[in-house]
Protein backbone atom coordinates (compact mmCIF):
# COMPACT_ATOMS: atom_id res chain seq x y z
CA UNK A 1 -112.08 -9.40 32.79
CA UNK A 2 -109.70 -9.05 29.29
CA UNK A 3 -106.48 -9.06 31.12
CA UNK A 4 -107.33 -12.43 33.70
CA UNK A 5 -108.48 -14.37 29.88
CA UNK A 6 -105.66 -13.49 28.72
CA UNK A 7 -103.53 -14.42 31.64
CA UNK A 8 -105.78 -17.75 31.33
CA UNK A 9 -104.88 -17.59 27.41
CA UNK A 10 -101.42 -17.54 28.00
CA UNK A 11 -101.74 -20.32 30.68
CA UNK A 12 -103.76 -22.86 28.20
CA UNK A 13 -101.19 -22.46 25.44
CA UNK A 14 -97.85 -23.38 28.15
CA UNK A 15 -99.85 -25.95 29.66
CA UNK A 16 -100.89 -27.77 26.58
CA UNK A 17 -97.32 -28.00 25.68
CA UNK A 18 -96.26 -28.83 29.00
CA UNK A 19 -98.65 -31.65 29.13
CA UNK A 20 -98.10 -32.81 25.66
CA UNK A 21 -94.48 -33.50 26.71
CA UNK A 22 -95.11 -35.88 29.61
CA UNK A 23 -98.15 -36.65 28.53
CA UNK A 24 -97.21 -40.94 28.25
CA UNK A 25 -95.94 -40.98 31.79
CA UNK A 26 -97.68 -43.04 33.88
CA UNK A 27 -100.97 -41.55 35.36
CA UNK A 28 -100.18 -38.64 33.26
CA UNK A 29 -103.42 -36.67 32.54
CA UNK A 30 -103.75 -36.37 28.44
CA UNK A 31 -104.26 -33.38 26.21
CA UNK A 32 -105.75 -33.02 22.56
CA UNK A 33 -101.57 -31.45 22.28
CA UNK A 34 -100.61 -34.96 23.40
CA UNK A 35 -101.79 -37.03 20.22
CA UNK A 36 -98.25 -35.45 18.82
CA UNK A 37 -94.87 -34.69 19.84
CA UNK A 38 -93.26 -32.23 21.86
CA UNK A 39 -91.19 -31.26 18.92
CA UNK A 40 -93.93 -31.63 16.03
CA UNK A 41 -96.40 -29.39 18.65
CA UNK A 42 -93.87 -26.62 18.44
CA UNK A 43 -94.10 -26.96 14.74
CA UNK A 44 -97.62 -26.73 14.69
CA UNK A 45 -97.41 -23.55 17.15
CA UNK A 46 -94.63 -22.20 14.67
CA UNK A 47 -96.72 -22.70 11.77
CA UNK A 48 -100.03 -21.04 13.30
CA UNK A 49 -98.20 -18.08 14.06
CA UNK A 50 -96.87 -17.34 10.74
CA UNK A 51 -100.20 -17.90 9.63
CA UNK A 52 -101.61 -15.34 11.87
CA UNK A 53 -98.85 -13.53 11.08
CA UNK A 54 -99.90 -13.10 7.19
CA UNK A 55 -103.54 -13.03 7.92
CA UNK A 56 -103.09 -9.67 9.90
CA UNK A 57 -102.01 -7.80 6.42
CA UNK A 58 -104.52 -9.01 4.17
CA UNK A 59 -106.97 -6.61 6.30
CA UNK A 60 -108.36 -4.13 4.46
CA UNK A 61 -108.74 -0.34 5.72
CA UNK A 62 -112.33 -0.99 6.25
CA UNK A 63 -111.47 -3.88 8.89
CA UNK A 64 -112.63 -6.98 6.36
CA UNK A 65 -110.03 -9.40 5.87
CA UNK A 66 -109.68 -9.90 2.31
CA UNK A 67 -112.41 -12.10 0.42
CA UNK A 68 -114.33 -11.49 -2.41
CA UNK A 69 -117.88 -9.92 -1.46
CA UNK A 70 -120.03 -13.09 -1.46
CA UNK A 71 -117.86 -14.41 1.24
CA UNK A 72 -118.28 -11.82 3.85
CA UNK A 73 -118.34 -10.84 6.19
CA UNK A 74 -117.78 -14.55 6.71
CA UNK A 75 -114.38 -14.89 5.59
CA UNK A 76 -113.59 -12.03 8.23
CA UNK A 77 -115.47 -13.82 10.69
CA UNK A 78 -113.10 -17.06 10.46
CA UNK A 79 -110.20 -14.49 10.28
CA UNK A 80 -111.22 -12.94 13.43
CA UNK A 81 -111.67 -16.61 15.38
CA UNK A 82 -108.09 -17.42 14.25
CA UNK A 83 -107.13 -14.98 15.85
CA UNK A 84 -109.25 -15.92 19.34
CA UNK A 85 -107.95 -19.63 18.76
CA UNK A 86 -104.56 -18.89 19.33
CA UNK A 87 -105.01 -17.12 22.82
CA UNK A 88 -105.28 -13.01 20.62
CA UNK A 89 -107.83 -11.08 22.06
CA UNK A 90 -109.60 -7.73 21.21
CA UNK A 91 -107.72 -4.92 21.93
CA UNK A 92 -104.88 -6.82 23.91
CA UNK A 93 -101.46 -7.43 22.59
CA UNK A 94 -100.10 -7.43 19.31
CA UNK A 95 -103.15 -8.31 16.90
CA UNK A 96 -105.61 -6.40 19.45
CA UNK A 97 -106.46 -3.39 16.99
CA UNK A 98 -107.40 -5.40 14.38
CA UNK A 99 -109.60 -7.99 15.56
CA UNK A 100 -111.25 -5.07 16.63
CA UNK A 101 -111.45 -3.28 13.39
CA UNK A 102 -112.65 -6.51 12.14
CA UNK A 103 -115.31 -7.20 14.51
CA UNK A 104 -116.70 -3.79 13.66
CA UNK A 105 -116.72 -4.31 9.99
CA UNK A 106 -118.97 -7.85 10.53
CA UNK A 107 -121.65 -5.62 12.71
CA UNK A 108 -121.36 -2.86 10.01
CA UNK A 109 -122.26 -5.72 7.73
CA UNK A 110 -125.29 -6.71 9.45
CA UNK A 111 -129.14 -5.82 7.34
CA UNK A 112 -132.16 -4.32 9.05
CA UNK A 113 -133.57 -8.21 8.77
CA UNK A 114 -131.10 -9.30 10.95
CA UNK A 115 -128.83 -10.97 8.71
CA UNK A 116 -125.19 -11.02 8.37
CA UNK A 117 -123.99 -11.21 5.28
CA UNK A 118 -122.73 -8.02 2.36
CA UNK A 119 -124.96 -9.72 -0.59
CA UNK A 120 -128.54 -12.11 -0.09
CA UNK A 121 -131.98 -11.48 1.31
CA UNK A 122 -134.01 -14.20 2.97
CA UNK A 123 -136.51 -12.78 -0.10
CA UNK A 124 -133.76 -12.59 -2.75
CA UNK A 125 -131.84 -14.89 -5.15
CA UNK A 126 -128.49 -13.69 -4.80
CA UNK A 127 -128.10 -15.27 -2.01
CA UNK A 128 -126.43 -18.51 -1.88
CA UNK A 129 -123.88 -17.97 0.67
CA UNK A 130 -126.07 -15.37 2.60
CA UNK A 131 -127.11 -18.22 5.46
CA UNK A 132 -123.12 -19.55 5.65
CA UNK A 133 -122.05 -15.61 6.16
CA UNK A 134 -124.60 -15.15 8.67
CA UNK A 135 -124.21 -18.29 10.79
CA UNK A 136 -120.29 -18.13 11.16
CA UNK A 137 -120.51 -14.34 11.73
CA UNK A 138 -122.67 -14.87 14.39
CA UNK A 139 -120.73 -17.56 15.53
CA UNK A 140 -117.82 -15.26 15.56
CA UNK A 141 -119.73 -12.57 17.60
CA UNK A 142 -120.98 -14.91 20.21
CA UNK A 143 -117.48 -16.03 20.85
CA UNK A 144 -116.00 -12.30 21.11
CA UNK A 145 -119.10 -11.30 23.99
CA UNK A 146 -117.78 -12.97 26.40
CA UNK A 147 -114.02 -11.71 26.26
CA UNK A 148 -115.50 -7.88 24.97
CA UNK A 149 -114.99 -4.79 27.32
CA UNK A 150 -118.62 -3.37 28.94
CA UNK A 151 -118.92 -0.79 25.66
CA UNK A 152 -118.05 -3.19 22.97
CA UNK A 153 -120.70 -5.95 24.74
CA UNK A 154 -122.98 -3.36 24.30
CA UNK A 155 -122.40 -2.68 20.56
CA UNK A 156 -122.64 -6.72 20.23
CA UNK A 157 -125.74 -7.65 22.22
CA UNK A 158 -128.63 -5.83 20.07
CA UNK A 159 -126.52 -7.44 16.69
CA UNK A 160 -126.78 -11.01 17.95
CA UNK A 161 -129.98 -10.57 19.20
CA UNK A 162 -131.24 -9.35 16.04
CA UNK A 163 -129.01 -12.42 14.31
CA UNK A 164 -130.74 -15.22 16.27
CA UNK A 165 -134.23 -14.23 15.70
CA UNK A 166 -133.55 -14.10 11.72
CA UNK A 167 -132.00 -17.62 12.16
CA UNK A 168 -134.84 -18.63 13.92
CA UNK A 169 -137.11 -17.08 11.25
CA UNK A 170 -135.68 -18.71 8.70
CA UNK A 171 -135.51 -21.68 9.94
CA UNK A 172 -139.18 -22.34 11.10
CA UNK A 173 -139.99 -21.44 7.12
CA UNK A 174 -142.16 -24.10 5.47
CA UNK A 175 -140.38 -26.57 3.30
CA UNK A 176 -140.57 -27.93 0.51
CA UNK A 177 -140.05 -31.86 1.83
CA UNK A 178 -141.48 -32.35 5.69
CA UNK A 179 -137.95 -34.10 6.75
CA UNK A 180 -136.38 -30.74 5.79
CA UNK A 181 -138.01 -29.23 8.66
CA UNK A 182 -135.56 -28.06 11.57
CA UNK A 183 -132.64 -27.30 9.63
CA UNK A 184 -131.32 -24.56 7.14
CA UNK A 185 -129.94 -23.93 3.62
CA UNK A 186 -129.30 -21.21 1.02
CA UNK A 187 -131.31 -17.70 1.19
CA UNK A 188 -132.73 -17.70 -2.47
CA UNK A 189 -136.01 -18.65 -4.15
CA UNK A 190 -134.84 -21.92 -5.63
CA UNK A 191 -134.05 -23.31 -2.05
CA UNK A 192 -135.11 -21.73 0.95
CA UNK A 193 -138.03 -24.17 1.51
CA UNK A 194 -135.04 -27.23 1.98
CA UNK A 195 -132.41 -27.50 4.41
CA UNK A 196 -128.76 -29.20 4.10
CA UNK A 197 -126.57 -30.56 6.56
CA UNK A 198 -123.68 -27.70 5.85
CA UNK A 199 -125.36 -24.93 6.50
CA UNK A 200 -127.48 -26.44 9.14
CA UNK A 201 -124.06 -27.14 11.05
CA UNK A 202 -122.84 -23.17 11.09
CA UNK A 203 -126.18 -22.53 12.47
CA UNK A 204 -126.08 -25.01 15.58
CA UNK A 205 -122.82 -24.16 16.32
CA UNK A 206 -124.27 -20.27 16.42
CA UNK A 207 -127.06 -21.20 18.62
CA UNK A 208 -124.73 -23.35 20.97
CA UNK A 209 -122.10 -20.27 21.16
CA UNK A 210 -125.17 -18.20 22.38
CA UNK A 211 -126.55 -20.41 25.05
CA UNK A 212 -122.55 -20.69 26.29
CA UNK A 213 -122.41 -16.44 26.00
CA UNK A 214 -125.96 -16.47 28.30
CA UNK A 215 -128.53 -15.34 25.36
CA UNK A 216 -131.52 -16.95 25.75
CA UNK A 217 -131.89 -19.63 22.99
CA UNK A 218 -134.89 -22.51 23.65
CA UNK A 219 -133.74 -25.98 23.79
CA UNK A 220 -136.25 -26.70 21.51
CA UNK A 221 -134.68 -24.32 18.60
CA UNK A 222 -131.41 -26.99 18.99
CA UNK A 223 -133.34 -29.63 19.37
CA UNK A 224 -135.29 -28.88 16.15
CA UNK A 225 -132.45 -28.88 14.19
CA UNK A 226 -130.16 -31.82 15.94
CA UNK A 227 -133.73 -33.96 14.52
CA UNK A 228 -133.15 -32.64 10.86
CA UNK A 229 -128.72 -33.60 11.44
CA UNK A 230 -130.04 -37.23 12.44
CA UNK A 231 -132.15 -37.50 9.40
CA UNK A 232 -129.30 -36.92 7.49
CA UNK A 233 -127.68 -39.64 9.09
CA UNK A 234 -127.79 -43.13 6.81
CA UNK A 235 -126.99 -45.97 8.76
CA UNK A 236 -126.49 -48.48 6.37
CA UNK A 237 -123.53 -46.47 5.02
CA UNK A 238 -122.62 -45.57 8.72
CA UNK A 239 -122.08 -41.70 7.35
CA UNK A 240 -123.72 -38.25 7.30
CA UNK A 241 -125.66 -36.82 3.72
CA UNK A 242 -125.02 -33.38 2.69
CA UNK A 243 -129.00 -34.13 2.48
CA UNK A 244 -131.52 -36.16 1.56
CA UNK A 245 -134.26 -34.56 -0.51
CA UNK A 246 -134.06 -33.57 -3.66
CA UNK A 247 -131.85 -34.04 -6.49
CA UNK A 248 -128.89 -33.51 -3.92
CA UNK A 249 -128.49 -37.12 -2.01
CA UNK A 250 -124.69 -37.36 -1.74
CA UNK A 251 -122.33 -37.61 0.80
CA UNK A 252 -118.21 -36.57 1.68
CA UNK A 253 -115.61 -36.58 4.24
CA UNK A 254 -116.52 -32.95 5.13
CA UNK A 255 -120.08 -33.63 6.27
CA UNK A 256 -119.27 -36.81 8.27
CA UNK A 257 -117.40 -34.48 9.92
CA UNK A 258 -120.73 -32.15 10.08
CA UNK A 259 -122.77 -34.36 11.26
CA UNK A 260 -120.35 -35.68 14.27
CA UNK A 261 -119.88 -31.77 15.12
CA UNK A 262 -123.28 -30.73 15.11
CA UNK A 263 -124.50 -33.80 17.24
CA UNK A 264 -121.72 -33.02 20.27
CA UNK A 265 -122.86 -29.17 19.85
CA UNK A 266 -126.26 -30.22 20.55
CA UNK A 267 -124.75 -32.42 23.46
CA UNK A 268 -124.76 -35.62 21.72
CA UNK A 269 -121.35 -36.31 22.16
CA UNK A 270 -120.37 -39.76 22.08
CA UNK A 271 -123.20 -41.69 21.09
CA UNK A 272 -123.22 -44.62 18.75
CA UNK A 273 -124.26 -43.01 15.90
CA UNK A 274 -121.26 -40.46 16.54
CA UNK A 275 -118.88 -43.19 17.07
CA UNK A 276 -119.86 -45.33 13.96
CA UNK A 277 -119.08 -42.05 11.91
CA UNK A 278 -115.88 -41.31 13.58
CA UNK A 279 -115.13 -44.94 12.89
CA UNK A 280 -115.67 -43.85 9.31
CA UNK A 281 -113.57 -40.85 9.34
CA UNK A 282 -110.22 -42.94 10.91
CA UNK A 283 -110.83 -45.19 7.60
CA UNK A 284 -110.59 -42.09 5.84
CA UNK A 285 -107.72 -39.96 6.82
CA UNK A 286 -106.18 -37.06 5.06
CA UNK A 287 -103.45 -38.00 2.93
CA UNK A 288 -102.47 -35.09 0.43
CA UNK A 289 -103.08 -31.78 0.06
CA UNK A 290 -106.41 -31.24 -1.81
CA UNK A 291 -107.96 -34.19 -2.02
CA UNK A 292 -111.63 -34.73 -1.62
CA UNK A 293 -113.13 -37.91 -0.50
CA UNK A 294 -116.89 -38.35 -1.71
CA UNK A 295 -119.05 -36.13 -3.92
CA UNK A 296 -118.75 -31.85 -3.44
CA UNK A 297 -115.77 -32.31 -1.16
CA UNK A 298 -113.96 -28.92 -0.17
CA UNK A 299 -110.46 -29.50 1.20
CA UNK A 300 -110.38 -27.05 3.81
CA UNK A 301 -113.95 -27.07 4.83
CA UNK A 302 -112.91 -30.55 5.60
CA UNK A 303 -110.02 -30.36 7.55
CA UNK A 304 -111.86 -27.45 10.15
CA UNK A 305 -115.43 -30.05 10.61
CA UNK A 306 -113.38 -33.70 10.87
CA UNK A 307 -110.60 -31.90 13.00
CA UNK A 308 -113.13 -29.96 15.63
CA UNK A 309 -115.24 -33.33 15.38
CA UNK A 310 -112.52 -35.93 16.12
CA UNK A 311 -111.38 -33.69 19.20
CA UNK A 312 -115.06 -33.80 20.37
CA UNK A 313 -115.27 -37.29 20.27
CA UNK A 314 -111.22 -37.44 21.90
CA UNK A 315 -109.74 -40.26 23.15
CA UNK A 316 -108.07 -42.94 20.62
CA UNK A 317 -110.28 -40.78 17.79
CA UNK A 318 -108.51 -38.03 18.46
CA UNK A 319 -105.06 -39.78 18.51
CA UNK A 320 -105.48 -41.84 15.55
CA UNK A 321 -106.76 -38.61 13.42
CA UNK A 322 -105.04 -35.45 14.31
CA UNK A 323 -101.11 -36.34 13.75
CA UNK A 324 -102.06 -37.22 9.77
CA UNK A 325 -103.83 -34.23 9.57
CA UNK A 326 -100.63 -32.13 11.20
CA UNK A 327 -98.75 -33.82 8.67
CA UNK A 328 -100.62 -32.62 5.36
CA UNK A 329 -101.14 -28.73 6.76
CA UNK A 330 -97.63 -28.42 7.84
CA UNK A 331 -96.43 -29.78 4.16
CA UNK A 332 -98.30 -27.55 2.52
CA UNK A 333 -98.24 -24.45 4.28
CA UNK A 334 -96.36 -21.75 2.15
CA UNK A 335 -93.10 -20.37 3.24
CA UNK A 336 -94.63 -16.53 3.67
CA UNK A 337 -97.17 -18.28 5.63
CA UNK A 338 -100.57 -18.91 4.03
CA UNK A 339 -102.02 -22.06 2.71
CA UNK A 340 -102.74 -21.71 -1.07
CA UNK A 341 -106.43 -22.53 -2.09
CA UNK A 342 -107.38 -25.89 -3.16
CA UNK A 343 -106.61 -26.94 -6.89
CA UNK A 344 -109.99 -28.08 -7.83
CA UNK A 345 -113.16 -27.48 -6.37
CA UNK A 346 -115.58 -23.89 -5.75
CA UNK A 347 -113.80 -23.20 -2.96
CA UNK A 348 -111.06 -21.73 -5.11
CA UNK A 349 -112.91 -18.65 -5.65
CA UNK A 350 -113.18 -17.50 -1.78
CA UNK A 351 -108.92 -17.29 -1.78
CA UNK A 352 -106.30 -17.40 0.51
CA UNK A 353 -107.59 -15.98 4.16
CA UNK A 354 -110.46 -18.47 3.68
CA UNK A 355 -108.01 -21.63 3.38
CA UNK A 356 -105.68 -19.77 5.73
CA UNK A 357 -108.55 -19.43 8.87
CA UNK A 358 -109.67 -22.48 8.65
CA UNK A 359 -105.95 -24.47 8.46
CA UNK A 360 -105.76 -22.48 11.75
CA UNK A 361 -108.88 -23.53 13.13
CA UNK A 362 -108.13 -27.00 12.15
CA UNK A 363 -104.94 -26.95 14.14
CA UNK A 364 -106.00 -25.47 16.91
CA UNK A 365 -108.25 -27.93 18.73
CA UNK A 366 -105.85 -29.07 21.25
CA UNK A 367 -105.58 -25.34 22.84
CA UNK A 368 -109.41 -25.43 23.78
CA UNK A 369 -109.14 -21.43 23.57
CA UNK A 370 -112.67 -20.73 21.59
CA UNK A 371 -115.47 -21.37 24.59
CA UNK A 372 -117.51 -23.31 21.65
CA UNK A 373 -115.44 -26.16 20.99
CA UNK A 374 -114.31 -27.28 24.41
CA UNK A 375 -115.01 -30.21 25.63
């Protein structure tokens, strides 16, 4: 099954190239590659490979990909789907070894409560980045099962399994305001009885990547959770809140781009409300290097939720957003082929593969290669 994905891999990347250069003849069929040139997509694919190409030496003997320890085995996860978005597989080719080594250091990481993350317990307060670790290393898993060999499957299987009930678990706690209900947020005493449209995001895109791989996740735990991503929805500003309870009612680029993601993962895809905000987001396009728009903005963390969102919504979206977005990653990419960290901002503190994976994952849309984001 390995060798015809990869075969199918290999196909994807030509193809979106191929199309992307005849892409405005007429009754030519259109690609997510197409929204840029022939020339400028060979950049981009020049660009993601160097990046891959420094990623794969920042692992550490123990398989993580380096990150300090509150931001894993997260930071390995986005690593790892990198990796899978350029067409790299486990155990095939040239970065094969170590996407396994790193997929075996994110199960390693995984508690007796089902959650995946080095530091946080759904009953502790160290735990702020616990739920974010956990969601996008699940997310990672889900998206390796289906391309996994019949004895790595079976190493993954019981992990996720035990992953989705603890999301589940967690997110059915009582909280603290009843419009929180449905969603998720940090794993500490302060907050667990609240939810927030970040981590809530990480966690649908999780549960979608399951129901794709064939585990059995209800309808209703998506559905329970696309109610609390439409609450944070204010339609007088035509934009997504981070939330809405509590002392935290703000707003930024990042979780516009949130909010559109998490409503086509729960197969809302191009409904008004998702429009109006993609509307917003082409009024707000990315610039410079670093800059936030709104309050709590993270740079990267920006770039990966409005990218994958604008190429779920496609069409004129898509073509009107991506090519800016090219034009600020390519700039700024460094010459040994990592994207620094941000100059202001927390973010700074999770370093270099963090901004690295997710520049990747922010360029990679128009490949459709990770099962989760295609459209």
């Amino acid at each position: 099954m390995r060798g015809s994905l990869l075969c199918a891999a290999v196909l994807s990347l030509q193809g979106s190239l191929a199309k992307a250069e005849t892409a405005d003849a007429p009754g030519q069929v259109e690609t997510l590659a197409s929204a840029i040139s022939s020339q400028t997509w060979i950049q981009v694919e020049q660009s993601i490979d160097r990046a891959l190409a420094w990623l794969a030496v920042q692992q550490n003997a123990d398989g993580s990909f380096s990150a300090p320890d509150n931001a894993q085995p997260g930071s390995t996860s986005l690593a790892v789907m990198a990796f899978l978005s350029k067409g790299h597989l486990p155990g095939e080719g040239p970065y094969g070894a170590r996407i396994e080594k790193g997929i075996d250091y994110v199960l390693r990481s995984q508690q007796t409560s089902g959650l995946l993350a080095t530091t946080g317990t759904a009953a502790g307060v160290v735990g702020k980045t616990a739920n974010y670790n956990h969601a996008i290393s699940g997310l990672m898993l889900t998206e390796v099962y289906g391309l996994a060999g019949r004895a790595q499957a079976a190493k993954l299987k019981p992990a996720i399994l035990k992953a989705l009930d603890f999301s589940r678990r967690i997110q059915v706690l009582p909280k603290a305001y009843p419009q929180d209900a449905g969603g998720w947020r940090y794993l500490n005493t302060q907050s667990s009885g609240d939810s927030d449209l970040s981590v809530t995001s990480w966690q649908i895109m999780f549960m979608r990547s399951a129901r794709n791989a064939e585990f059995d996740v209800p309808k209703q735990y998506i559905d329970d959770a696309l109610n609390y991503v439409l609450r944070c929805w204010e339609e007088r500003d035509g934009l997504f809140y981070y939330k809405k309870t509590g002392n935290e009612y703000r707003w930024s680029r990042g979780m516009v781009g949130a909010g559109v993601l998490s409503m086509a993962m729960a197969g809302q895809h191009e409904t008004r409300i998702a429009k109006r905000a993609g509307d917003w987001l082409l009024g707000h396009p990315f610039r410079s290097f670093g800059e936030s728009v709104g309050t709590g903005d993270r740079f990267f963390y920006s770039t990966y939720y409005c990218s994958q969102a604008m190429s779920q919504l496609g069409g004129s979206y898509w073509k009107q957003f991506f090519p800016s977005l090219v034009n600020v990653l390519l700039r700024c990419q460094q010459s040994s082929g990592e994207w620094p960290v941000e100059p202001t901002g927390g973010d700074r503190v999770y370093g270099n593969t963090y901004t690295t994976a997710l520049a990747v994952l922010s360029l990679t849309p128009p490949l459709q290669l990770l099962p989760v984001y295609q459209r």
